[in-house]
C-alpha atoms as a PDB file:
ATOM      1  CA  UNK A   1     -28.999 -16.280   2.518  1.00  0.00           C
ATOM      2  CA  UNK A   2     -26.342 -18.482   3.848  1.00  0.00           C
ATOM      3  CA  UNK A   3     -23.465 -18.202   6.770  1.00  0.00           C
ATOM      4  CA  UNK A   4     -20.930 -18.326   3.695  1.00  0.00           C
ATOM      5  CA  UNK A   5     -22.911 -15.688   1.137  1.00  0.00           C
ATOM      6  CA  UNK A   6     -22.933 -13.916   4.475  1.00  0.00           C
ATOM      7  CA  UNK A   7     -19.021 -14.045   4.711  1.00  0.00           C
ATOM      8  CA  UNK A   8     -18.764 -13.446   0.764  1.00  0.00           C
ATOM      9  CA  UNK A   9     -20.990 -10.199   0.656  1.00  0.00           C
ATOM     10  CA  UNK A  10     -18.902  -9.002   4.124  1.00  0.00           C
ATOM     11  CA  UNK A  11     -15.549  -9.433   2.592  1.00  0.00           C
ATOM     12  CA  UNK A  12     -16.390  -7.344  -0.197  1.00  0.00           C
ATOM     13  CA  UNK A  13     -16.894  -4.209   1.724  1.00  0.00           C
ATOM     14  CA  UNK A  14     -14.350  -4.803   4.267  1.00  0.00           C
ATOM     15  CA  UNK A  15     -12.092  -2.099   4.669  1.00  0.00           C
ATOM     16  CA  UNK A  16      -8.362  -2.067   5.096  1.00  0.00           C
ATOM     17  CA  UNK A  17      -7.201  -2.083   9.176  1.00  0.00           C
ATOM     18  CA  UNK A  18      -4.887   0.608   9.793  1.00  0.00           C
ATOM     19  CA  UNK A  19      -1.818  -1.085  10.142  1.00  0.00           C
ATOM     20  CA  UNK A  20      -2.038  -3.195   6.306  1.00  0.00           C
ATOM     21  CA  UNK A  21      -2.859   0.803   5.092  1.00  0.00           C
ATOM     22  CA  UNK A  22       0.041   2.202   6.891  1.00  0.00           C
ATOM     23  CA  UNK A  23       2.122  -1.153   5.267  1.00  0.00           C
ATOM     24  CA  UNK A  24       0.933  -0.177   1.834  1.00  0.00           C
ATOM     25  CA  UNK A  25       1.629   3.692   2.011  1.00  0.00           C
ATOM     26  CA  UNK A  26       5.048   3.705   3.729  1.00  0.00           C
ATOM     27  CA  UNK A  27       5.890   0.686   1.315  1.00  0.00           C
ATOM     28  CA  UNK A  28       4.366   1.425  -2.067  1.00  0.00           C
ATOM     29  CA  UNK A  29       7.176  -0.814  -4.168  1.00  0.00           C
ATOM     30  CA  UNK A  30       8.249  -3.757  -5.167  1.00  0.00           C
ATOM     31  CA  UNK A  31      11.553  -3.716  -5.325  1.00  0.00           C
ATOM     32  CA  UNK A  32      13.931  -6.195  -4.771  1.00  0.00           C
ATOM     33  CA  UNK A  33      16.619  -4.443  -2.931  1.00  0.00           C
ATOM     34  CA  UNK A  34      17.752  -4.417   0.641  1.00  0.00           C
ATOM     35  CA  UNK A  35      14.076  -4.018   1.805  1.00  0.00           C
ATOM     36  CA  UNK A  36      12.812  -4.759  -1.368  1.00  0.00           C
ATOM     37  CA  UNK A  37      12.908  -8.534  -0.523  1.00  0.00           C
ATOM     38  CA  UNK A  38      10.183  -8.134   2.270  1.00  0.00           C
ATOM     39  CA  UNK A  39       7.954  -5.956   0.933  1.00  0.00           C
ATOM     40  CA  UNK A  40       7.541  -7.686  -2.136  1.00  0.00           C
ATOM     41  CA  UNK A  41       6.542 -10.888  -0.655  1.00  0.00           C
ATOM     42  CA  UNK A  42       3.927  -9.209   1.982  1.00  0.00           C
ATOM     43  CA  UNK A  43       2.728  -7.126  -0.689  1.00  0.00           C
ATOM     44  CA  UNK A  44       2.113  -9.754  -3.261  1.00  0.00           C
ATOM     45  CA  UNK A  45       0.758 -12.174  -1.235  1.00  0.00           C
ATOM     46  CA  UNK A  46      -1.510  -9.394   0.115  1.00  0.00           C
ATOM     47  CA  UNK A  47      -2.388  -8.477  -3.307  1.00  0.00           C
ATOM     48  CA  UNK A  48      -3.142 -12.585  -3.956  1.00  0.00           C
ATOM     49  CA  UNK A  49      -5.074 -13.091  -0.851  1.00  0.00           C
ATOM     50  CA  UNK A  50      -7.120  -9.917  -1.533  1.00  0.00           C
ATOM     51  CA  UNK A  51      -7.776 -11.288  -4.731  1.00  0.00           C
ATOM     52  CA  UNK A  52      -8.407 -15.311  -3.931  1.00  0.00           C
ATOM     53  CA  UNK A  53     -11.153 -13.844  -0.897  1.00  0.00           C
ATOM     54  CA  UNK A  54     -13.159 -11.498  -2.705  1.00  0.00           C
ATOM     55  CA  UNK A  55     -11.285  -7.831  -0.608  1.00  0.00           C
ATOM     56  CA  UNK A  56     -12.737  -5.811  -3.710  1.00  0.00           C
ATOM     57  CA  UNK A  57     -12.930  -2.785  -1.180  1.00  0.00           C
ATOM     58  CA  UNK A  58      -9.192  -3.910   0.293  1.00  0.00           C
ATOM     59  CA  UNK A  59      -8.186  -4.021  -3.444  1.00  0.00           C
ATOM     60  CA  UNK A  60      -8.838  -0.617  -4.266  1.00  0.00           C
ATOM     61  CA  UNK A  61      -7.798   0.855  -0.556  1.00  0.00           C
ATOM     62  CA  UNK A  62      -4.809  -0.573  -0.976  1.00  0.00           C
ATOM     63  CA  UNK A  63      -3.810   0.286  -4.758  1.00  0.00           C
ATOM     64  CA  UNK A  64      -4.819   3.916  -3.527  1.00  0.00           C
ATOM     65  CA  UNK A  65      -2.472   3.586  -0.374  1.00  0.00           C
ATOM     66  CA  UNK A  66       0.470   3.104  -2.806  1.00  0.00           C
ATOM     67  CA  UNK A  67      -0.352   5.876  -4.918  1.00  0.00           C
ATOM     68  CA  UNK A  68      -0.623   8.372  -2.212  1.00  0.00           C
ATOM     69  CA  UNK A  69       2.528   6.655  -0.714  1.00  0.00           C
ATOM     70  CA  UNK A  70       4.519   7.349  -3.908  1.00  0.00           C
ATOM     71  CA  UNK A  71       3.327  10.687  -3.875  1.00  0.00           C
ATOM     72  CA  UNK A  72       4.310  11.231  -0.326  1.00  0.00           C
ATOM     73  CA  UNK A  73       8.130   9.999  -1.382  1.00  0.00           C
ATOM     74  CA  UNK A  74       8.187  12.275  -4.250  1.00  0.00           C
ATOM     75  CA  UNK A  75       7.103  15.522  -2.199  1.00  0.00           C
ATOM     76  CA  UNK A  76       9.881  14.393   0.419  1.00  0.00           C
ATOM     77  CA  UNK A  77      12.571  14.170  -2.262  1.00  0.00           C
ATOM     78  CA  UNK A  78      11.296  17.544  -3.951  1.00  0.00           C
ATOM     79  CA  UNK A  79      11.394  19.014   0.006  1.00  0.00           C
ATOM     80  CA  UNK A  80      14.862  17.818   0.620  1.00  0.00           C
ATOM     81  CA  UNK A  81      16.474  19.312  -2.709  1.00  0.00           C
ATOM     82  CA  UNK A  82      14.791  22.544  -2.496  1.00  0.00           C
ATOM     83  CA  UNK A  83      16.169  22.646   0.979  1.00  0.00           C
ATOM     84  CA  UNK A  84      19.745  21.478  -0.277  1.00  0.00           C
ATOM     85  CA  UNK A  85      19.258  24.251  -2.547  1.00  0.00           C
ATOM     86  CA  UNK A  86      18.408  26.905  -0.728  1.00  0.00           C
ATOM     87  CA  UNK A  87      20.904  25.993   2.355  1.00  0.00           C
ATOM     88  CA  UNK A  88      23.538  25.423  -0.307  1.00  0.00           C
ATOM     89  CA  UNK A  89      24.189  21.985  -0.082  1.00  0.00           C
ATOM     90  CA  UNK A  90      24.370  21.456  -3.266  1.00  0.00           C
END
């Protein structure tokens, strides 16, 4: 086996590092608003460079890391109004 079959068989188990996880989950969209603008471009040229090196594990991590970051959102937004609610807010 080769130094680059090596490199190819490593990259496809190599697992997100916690910060690009942490990006992913706190930033799940791509949206082109205020913030939109940045996350966007990181996450789509993450998504590209995943894809162009072979990241099959990164790939999934990170479509999981969104998922659980929307969720997160949600539950916050469903916290805050039933707070609101109950504190009469609204």
């Amino acid at each position: 086996m080769t130094e680059e079959e090596k490199n190819k068989e490593r990259r496809k188990i190599a697992s997100l590092t916690t910060e690009e996880y942490l990006t992913f989950f706190f930033f799940p969209y791509n949206d082109t608003g205020r913030l939109g603008s940045f996350t966007k471009s990181y996450n789509q040229s993450e998504d590209e460079r995943f894809a162009k090196h072979g990241f099959e594990t990164k790939i999934k991590q990170a479509k999981s890391a969104r998922k659980l970051g929307f969720l997160f959102y949600a539950i916050m937004v469903f916290i805050l109004i039933v707070l609101a609610k109950y504190l009469d807010f609204i």
